[in-house]
N, C-alpha and C. Protein backbone atom coordinates (compact mmCIF):
# COMPACT_ATOMS: atom_id res chain seq x y z
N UNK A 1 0.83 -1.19 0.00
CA UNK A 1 0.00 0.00 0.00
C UNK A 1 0.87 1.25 0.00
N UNK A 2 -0.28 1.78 -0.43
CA UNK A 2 0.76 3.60 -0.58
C UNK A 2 0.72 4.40 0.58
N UNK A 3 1.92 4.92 1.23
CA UNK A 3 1.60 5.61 2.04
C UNK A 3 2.69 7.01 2.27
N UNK A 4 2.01 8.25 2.65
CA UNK A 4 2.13 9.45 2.43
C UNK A 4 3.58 9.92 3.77
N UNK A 5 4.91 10.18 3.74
CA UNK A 5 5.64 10.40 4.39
C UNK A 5 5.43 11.69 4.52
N UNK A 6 4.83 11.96 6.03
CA UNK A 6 4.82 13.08 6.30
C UNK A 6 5.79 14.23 6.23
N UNK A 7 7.06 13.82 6.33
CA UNK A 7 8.35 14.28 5.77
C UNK A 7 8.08 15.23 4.38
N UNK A 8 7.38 14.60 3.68
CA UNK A 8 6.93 15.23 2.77
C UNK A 8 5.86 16.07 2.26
N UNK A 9 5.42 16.59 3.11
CA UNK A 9 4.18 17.08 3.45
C UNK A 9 4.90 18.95 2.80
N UNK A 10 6.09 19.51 3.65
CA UNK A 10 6.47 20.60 3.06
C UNK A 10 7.14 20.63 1.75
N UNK A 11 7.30 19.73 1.37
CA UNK A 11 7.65 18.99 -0.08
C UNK A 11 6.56 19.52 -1.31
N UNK A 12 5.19 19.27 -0.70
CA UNK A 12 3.94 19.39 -1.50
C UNK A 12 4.28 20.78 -1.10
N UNK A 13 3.86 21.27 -0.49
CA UNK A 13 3.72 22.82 0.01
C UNK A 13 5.03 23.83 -0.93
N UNK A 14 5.99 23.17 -0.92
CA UNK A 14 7.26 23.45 -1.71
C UNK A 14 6.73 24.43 -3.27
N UNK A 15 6.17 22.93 -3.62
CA UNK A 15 5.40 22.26 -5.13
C UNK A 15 4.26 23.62 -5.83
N UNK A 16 3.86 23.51 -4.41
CA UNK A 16 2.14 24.54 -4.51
C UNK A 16 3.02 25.76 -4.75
N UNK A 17 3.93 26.14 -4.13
CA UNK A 17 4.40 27.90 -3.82
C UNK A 17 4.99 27.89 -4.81
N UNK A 18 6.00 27.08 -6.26
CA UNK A 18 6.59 27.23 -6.92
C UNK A 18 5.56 27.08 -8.04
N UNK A 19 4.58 26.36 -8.08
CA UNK A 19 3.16 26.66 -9.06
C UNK A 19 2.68 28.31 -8.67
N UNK A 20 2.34 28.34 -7.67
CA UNK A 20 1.78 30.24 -7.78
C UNK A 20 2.71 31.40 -8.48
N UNK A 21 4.15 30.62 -8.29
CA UNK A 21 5.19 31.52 -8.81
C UNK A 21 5.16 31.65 -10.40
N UNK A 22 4.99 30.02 -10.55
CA UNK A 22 4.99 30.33 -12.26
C UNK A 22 3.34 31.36 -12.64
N UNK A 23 2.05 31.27 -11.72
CA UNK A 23 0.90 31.42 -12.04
C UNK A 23 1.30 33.21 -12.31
N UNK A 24 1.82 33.75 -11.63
CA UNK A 24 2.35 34.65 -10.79
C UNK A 24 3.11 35.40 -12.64
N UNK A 25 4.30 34.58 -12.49
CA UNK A 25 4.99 34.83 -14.21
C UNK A 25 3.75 35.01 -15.20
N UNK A 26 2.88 33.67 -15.48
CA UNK A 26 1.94 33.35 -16.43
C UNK A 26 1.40 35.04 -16.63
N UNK A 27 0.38 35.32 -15.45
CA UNK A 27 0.27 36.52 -15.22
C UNK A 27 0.70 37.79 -15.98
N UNK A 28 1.92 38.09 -15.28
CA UNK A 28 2.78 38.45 -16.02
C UNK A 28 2.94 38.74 -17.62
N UNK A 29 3.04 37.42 -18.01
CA UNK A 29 3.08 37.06 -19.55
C UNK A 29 2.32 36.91 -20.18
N UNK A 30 0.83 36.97 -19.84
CA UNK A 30 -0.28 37.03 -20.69
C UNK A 30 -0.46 35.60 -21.29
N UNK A 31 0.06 34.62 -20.44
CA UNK A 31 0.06 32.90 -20.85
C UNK A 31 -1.58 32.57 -20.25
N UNK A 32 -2.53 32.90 -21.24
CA UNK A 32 -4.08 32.50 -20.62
C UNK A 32 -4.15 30.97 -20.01
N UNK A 33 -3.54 30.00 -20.76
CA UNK A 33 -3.64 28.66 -20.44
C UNK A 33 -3.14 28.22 -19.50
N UNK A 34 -1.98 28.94 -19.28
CA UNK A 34 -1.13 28.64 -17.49
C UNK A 34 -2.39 29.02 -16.57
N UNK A 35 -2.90 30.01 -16.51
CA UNK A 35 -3.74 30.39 -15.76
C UNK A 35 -5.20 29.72 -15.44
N UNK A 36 -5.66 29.09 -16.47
CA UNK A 36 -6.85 28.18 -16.63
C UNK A 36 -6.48 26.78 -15.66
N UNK A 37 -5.01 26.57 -16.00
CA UNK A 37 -4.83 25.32 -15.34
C UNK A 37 -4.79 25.07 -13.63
N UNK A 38 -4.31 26.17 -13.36
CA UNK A 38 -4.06 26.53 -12.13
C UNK A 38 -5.38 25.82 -11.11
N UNK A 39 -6.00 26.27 -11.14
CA UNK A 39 -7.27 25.56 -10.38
C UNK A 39 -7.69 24.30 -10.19
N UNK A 40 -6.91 23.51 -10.85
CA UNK A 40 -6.83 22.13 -11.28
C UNK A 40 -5.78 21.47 -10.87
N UNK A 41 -4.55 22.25 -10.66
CA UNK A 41 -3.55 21.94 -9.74
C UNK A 41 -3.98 22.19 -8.66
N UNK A 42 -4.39 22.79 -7.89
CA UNK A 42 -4.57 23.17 -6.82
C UNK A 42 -5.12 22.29 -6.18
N UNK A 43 -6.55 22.09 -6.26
CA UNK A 43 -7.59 20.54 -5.92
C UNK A 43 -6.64 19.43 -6.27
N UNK A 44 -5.86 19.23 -7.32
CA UNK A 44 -5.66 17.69 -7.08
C UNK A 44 -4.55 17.43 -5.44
N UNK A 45 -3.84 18.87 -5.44
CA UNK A 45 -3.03 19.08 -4.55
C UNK A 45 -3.48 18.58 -3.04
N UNK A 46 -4.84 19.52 -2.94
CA UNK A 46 -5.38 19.35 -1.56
C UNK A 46 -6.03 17.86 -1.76
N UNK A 47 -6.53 17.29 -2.70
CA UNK A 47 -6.96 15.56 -2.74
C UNK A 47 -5.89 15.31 -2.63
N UNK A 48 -4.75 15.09 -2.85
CA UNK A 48 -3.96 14.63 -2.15
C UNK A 48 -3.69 14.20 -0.88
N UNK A 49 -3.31 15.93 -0.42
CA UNK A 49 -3.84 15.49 1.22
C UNK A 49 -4.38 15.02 2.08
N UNK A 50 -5.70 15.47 1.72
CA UNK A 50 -6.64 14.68 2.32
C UNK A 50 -6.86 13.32 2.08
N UNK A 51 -6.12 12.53 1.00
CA UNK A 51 -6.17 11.47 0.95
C UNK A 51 -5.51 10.71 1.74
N UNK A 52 -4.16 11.66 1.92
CA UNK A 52 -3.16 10.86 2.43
C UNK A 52 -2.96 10.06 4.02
N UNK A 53 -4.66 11.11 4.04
CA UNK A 53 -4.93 11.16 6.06
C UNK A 53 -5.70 9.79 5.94
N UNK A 54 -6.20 8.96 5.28
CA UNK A 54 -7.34 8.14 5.18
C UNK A 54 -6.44 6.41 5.58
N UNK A 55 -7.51 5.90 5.94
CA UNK A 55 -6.54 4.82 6.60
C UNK A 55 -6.46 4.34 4.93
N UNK A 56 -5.26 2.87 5.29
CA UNK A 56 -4.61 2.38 4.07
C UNK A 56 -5.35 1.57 3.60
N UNK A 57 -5.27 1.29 2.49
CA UNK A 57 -5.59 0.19 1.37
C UNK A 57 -5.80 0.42 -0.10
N UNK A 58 -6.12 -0.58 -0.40
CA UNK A 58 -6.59 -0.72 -2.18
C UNK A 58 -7.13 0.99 -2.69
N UNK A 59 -7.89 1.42 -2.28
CA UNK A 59 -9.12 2.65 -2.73
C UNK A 59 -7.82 3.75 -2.37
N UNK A 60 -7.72 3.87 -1.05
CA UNK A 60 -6.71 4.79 -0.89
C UNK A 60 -5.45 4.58 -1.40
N UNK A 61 -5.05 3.86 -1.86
CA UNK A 61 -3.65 3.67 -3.02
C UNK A 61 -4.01 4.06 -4.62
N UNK A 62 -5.23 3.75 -4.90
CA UNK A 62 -5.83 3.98 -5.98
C UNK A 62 -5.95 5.47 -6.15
N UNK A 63 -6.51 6.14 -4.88
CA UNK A 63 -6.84 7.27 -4.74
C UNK A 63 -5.33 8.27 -5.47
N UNK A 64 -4.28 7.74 -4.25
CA UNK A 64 -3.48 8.19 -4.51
C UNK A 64 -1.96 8.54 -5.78
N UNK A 65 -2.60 7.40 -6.10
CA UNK A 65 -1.43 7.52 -7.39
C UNK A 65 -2.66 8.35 -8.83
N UNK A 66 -3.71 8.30 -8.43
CA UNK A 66 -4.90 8.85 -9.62
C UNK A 66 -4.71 10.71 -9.20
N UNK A 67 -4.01 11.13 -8.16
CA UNK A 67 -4.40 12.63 -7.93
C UNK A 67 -2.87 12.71 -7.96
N UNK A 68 -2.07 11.72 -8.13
CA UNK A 68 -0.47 12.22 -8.26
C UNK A 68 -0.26 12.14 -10.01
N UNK A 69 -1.52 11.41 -10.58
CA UNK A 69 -1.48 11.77 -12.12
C UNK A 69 -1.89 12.59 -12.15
N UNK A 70 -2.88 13.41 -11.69
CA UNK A 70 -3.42 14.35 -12.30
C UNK A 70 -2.36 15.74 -11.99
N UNK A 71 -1.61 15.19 -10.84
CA UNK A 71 -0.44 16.67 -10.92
C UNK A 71 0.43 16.52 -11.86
N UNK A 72 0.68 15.58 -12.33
CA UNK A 72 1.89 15.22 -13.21
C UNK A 72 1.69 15.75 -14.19
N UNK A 73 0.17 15.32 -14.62
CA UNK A 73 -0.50 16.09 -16.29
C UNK A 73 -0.45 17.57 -16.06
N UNK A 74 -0.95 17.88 -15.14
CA UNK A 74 -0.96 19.32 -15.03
C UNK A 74 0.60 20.07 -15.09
N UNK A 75 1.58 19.36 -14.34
CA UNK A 75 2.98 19.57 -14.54
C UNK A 75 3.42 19.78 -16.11
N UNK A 76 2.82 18.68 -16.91
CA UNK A 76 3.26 18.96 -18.61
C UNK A 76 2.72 19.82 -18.92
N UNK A 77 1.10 19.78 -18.58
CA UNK A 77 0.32 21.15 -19.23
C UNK A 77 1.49 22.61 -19.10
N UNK A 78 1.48 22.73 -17.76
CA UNK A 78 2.05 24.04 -17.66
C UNK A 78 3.23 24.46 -18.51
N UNK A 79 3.94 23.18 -18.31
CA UNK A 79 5.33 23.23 -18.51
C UNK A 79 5.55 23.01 -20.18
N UNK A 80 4.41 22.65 -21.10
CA UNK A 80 3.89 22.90 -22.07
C UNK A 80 3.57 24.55 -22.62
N UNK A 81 3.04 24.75 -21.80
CA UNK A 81 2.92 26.32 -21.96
C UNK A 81 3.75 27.08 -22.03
N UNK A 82 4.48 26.94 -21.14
CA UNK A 82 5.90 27.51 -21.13
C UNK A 82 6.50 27.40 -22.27
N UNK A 83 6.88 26.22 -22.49
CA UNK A 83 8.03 25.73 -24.16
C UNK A 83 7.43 26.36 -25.17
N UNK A 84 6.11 26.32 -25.30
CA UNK A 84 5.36 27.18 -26.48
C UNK A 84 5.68 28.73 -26.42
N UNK A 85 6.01 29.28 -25.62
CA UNK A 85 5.85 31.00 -25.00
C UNK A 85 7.06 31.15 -25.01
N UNK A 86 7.87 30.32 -24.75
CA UNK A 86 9.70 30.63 -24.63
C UNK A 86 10.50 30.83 -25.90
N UNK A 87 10.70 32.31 -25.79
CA UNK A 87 11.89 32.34 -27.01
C UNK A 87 13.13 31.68 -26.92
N UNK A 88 13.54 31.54 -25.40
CA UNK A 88 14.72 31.32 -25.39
C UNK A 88 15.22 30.07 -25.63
N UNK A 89 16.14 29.69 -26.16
CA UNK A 89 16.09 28.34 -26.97
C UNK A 89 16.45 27.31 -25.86
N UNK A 90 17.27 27.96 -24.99
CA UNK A 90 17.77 26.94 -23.82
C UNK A 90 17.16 26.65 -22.65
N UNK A 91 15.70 27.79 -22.06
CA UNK A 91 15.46 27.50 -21.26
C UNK A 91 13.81 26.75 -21.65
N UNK A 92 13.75 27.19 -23.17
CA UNK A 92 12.48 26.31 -23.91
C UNK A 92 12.69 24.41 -23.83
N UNK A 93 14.20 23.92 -24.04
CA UNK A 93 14.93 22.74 -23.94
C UNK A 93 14.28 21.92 -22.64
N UNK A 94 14.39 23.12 -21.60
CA UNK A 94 13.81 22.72 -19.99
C UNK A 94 12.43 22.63 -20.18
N UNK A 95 11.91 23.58 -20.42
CA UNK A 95 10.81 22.91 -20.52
C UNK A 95 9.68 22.01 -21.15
N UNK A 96 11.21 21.96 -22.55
CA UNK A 96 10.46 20.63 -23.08
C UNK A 96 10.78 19.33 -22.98
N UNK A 97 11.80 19.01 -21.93
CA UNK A 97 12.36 17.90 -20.99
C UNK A 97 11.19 17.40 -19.86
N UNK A 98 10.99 18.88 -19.24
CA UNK A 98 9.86 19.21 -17.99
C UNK A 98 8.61 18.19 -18.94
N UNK A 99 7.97 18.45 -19.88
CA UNK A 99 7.32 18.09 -20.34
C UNK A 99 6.92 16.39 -20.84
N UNK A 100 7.74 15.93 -21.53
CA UNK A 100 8.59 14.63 -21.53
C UNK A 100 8.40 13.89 -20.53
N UNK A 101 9.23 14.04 -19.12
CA UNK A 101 9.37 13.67 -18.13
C UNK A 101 7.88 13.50 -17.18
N UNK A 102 7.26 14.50 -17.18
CA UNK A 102 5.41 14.77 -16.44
C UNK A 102 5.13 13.42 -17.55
N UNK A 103 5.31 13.89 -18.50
CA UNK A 103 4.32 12.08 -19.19
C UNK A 103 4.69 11.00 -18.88
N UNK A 104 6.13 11.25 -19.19
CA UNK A 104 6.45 9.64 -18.68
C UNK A 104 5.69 9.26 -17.13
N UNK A 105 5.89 10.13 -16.38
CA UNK A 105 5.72 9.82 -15.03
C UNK A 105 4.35 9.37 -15.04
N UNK A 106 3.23 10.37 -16.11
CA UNK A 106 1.66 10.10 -15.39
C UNK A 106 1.22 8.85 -16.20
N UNK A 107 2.29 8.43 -17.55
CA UNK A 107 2.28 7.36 -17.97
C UNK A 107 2.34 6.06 -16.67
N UNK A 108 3.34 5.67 -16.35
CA UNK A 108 3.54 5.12 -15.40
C UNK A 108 2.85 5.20 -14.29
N UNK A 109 2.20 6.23 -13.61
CA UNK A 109 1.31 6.40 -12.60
C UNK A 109 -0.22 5.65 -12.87
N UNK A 110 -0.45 6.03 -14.60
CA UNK A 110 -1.65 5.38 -14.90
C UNK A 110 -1.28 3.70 -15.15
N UNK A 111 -0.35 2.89 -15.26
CA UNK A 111 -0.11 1.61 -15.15
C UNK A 111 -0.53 1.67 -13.75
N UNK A 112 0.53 1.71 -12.68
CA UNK A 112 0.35 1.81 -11.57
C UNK A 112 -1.10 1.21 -10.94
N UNK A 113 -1.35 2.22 -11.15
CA UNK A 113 -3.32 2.30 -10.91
C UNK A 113 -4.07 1.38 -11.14
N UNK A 114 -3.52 0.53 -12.53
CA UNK A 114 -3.99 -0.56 -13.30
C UNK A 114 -3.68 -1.52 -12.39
N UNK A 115 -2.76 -1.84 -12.36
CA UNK A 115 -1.80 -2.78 -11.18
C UNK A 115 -2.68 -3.12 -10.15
N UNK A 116 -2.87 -1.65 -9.31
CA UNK A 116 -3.28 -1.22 -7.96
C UNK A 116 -4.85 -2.09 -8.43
N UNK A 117 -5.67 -2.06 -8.97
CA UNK A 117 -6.82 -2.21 -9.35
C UNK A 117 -6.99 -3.60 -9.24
N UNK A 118 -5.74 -4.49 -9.86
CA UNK A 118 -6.43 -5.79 -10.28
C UNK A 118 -5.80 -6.44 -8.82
N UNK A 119 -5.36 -6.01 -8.09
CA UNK A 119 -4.70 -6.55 -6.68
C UNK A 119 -6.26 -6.76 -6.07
N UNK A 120 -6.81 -5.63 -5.62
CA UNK A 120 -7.85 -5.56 -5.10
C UNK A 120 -8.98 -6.59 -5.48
């Protein structure tokens, strides 16, 4: 079963404050789509949490790797946005690595899940 190291709790919190920062840039930059997404990070953020308080098993493992995809996607979205908006050729590279990387991960998160599913 999955379970949430509280250790990591300012980890998420980390995560959230460096999302407002980019929301913050987006802003800034007139990136409409960074901004749409935002709200969507946010909730999967706090489902998170609150998931993470729930006693263990199947549903709550399920729970949890399904709202750690949905940050991941949201991670490419943004970080999508970015690479599209970036002139700069080197720091566009980052974020089209950033991008790459969020899939692979929510790729794998959505196996995961699959996994998690047929255990139960």
């Amino acid at each position: 079963m999955l379970n949430i190291n509280p250790k990591m709790l300012p980890r998420l919190e980390e995560i959230e404050n460096d999302l407002l920062e980019r929301r913050a840039r987006a802003e800034r930059e007139g990136w409409a789509g960074e901004i749409e997404r935002r709200p969507g990070t946010t909730i999967a953020h706090l489902a998170l949490q609150r998931t993470g308080r729930k006693p263990a098993g199947g549903n709550r493992s399920i729970a949890i790797v399904d709202e750690t995809s949905q940050i991941t996607s949201y991670i490419s979205r943004i970080s999508y946005a970015f690479a599209v908006n970036d002139e700069d050729p080197d720091s566009r590279a980052v974020f089209v690595a950033s991008v790459v990387g969020a899939n692979v991960c929510t790729g794998g998160l959505q196996m995961a899940e699959m996994f998690i599913s047929r255990t139960d």
